[in-house]
N, C-alpha and C. Protein backbone atom coordinates (compact mmCIF):
# COMPACT_ATOMS: atom_id res chain seq x y z
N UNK A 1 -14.45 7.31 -27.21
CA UNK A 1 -13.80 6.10 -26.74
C UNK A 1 -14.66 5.49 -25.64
N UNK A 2 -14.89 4.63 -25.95
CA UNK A 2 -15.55 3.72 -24.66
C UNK A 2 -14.44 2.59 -23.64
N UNK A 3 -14.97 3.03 -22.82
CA UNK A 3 -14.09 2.33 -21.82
C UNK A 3 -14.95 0.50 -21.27
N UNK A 4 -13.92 -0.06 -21.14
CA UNK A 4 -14.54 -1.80 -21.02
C UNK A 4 -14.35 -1.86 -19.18
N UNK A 5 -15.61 -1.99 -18.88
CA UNK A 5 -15.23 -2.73 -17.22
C UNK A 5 -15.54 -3.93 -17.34
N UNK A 6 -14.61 -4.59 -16.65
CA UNK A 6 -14.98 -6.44 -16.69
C UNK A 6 -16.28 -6.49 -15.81
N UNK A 7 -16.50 -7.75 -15.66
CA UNK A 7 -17.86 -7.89 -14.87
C UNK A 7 -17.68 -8.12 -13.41
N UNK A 8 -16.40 -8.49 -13.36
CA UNK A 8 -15.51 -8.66 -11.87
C UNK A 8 -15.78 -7.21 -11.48
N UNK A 9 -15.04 -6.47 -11.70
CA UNK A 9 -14.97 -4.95 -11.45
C UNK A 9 -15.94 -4.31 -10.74
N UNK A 10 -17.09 -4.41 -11.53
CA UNK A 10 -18.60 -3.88 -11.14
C UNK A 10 -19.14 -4.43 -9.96
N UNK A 11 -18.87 -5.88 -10.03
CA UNK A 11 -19.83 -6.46 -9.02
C UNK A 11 -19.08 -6.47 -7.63
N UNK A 12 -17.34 -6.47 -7.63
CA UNK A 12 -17.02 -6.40 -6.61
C UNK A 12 -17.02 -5.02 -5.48
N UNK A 13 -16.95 -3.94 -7.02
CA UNK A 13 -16.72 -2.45 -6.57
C UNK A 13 -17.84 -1.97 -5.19
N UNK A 14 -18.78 -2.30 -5.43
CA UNK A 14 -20.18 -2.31 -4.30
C UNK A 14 -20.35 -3.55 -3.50
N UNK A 15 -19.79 -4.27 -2.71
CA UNK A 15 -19.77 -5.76 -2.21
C UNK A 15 -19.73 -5.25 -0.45
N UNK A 16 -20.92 -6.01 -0.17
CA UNK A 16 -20.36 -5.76 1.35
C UNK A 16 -19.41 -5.88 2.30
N UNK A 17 -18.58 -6.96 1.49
CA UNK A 17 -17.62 -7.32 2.64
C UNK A 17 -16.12 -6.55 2.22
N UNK A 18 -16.13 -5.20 1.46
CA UNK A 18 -15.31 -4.31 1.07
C UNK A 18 -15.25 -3.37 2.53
N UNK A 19 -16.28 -2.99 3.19
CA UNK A 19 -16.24 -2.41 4.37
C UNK A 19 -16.12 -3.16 5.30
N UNK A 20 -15.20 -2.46 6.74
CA UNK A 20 -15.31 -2.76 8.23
C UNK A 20 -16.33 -3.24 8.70
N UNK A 21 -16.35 -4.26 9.46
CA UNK A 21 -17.83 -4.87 9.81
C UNK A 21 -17.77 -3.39 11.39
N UNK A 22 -18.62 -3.62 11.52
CA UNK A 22 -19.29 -3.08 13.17
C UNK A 22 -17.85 -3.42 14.33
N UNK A 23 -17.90 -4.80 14.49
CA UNK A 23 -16.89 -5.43 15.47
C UNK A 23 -15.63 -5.03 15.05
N UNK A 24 -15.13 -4.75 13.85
CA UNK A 24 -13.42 -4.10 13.57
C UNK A 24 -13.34 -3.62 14.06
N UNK A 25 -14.60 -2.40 13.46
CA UNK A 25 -14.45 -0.64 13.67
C UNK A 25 -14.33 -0.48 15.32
N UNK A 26 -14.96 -1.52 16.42
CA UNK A 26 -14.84 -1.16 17.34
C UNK A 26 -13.72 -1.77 17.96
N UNK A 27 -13.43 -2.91 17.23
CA UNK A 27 -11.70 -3.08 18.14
C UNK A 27 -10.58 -1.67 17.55
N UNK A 28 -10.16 -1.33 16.46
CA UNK A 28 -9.74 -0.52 16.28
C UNK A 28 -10.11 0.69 17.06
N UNK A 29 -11.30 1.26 17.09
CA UNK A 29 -11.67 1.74 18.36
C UNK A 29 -11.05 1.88 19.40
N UNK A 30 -11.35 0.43 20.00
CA UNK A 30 -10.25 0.00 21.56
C UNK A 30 -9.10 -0.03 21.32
N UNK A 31 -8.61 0.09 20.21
CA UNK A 31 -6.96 -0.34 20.36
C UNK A 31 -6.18 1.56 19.81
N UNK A 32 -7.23 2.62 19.30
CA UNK A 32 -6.90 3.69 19.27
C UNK A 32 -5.74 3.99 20.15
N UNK A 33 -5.75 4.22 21.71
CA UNK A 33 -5.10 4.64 22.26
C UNK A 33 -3.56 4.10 22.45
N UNK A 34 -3.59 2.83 22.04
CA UNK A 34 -2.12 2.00 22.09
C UNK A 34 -1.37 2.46 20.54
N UNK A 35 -2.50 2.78 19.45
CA UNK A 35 -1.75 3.19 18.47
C UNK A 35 -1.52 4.60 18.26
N UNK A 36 -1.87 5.58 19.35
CA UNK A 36 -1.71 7.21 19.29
C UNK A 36 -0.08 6.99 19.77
N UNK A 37 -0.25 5.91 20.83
CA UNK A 37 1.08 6.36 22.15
C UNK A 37 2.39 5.45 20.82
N UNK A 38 2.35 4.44 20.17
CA UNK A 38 2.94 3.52 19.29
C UNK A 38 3.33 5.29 18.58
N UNK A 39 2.51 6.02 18.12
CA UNK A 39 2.80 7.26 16.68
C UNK A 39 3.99 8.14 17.64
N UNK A 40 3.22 7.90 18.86
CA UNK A 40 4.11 9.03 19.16
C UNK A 40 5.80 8.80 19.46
N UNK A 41 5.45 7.36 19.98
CA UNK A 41 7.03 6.91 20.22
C UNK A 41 8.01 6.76 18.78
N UNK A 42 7.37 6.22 18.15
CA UNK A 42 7.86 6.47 16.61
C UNK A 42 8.44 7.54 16.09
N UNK A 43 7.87 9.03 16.39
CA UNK A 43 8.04 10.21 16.39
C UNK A 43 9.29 10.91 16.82
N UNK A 44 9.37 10.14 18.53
CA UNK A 44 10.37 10.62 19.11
C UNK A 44 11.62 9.63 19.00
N UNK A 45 11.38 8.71 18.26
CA UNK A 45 13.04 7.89 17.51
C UNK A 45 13.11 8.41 16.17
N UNK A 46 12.04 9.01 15.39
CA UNK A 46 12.29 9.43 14.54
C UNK A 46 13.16 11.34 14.63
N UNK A 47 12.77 11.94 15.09
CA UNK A 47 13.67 13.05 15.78
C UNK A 47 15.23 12.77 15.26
N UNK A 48 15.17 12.05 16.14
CA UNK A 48 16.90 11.64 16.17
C UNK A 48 17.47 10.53 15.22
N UNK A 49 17.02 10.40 14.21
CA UNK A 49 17.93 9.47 13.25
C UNK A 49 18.68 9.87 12.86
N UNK A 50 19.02 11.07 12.58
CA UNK A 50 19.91 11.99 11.93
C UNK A 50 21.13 12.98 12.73
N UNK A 51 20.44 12.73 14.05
CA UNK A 51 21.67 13.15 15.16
C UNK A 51 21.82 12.39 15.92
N UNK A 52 22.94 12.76 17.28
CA UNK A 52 22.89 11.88 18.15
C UNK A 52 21.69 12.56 19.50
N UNK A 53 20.96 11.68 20.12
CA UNK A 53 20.06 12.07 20.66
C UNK A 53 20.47 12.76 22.19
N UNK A 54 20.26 14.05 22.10
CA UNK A 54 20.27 14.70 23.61
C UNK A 54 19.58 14.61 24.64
N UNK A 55 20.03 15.24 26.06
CA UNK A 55 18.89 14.36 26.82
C UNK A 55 18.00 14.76 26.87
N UNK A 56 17.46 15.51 26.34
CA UNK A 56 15.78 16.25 26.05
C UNK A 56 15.23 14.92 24.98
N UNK A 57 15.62 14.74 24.12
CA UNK A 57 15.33 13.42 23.14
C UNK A 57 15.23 12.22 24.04
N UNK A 58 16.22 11.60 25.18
CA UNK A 58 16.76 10.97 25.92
C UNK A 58 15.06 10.42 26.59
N UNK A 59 14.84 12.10 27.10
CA UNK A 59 13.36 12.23 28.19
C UNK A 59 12.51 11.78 27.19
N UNK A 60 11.95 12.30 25.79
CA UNK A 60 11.38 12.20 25.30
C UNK A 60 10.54 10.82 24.76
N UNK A 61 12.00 10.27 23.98
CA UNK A 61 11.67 8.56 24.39
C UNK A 61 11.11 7.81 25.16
N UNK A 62 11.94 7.74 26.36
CA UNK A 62 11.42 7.34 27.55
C UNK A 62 10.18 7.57 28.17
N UNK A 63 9.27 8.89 27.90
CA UNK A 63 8.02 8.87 28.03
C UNK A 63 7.28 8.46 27.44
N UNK A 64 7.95 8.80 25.79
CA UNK A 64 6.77 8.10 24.90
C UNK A 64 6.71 6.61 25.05
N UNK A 65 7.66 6.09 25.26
CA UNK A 65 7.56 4.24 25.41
C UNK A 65 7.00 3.98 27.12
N UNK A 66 7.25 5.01 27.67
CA UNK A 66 6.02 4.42 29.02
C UNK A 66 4.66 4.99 28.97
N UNK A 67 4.47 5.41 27.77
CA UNK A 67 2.41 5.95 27.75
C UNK A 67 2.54 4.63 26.82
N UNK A 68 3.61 4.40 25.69
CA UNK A 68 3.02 2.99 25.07
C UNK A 68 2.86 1.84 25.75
N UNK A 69 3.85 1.42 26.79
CA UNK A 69 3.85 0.43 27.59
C UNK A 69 2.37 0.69 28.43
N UNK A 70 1.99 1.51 28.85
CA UNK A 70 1.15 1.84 29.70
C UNK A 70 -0.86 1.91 29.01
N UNK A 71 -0.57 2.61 27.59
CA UNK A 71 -1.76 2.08 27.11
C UNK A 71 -1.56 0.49 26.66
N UNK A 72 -0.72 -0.42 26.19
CA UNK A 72 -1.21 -1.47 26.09
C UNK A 72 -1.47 -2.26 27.51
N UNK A 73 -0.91 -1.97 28.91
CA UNK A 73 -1.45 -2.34 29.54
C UNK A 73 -3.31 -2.14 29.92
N UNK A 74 -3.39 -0.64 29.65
CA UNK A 74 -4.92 -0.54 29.51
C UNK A 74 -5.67 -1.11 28.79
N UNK A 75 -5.02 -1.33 27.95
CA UNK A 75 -6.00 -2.42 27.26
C UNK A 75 -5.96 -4.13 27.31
N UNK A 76 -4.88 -4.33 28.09
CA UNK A 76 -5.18 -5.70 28.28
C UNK A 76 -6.13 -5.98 29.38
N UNK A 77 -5.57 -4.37 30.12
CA UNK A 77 -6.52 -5.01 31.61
C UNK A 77 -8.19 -5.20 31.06
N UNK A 78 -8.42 -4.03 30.22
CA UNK A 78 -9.84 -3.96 30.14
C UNK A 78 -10.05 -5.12 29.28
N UNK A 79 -9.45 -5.80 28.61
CA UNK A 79 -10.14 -7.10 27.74
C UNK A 79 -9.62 -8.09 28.45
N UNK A 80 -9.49 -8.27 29.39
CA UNK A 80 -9.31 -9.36 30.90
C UNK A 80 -10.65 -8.82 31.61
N UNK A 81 -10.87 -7.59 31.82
CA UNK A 81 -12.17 -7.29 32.52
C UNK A 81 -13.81 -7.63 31.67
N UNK A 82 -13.31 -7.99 30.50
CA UNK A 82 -14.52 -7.88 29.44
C UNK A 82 -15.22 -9.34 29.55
N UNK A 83 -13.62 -9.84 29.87
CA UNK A 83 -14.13 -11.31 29.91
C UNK A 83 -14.52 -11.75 31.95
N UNK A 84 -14.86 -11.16 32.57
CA UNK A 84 -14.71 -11.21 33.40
C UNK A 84 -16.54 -10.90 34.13
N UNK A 85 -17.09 -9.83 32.81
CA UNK A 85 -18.54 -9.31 33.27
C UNK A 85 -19.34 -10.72 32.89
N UNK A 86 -20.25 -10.02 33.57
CA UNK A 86 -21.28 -11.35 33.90
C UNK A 86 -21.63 -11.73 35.23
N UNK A 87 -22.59 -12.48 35.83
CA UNK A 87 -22.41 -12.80 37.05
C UNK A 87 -23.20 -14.57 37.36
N UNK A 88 -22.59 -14.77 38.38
CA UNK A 88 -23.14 -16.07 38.65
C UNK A 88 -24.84 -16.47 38.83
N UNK A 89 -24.98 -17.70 38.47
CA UNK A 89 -26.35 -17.66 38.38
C UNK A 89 -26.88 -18.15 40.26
């Protein structure tokens, strides 16, 4: 049996713009740490869908949404600071 690939198929399957350029990979990069602290808060509402949440769950939350609150502040500060390098002539 022979199998038919269209000509679409082939030519797109190897195409450069199928991969992350350089500049994604490095915002994703920068934005790693806002989406570890995002998994983890997720985590700790996920815990408790199924019960009612104790105050160990209570704590739990509450930390995880202040490392999330807290890395997206790190990262705003530093892309306020990004725009900020340079110096006068």
């Amino acid at each position: 049996m022979d199998h038919i690939v269209t000509v679409q198929d082939a030519v797109t399957a190897f195409a450069d713009w199928l991969e992350p350029t350089d500049a994604e990979l490095d915002a994703v990069e920068r934005e790693m740490p806002v989406i570890l602290a995002d998994v983890d808060l997720l985590d700790a509402h996920i815990v408790t869908l199924d019960r009612t949440p104790s105050e160990v769950d209570e704590r739990r939350i509450r930390r995880a949404r202040r490392r999330a609150l807290a890395a997206r502040v790190a990262l705003l500060n530093g892309a306020a600071g990004d725009g900020l390098a340079g110096g006068a002539a």
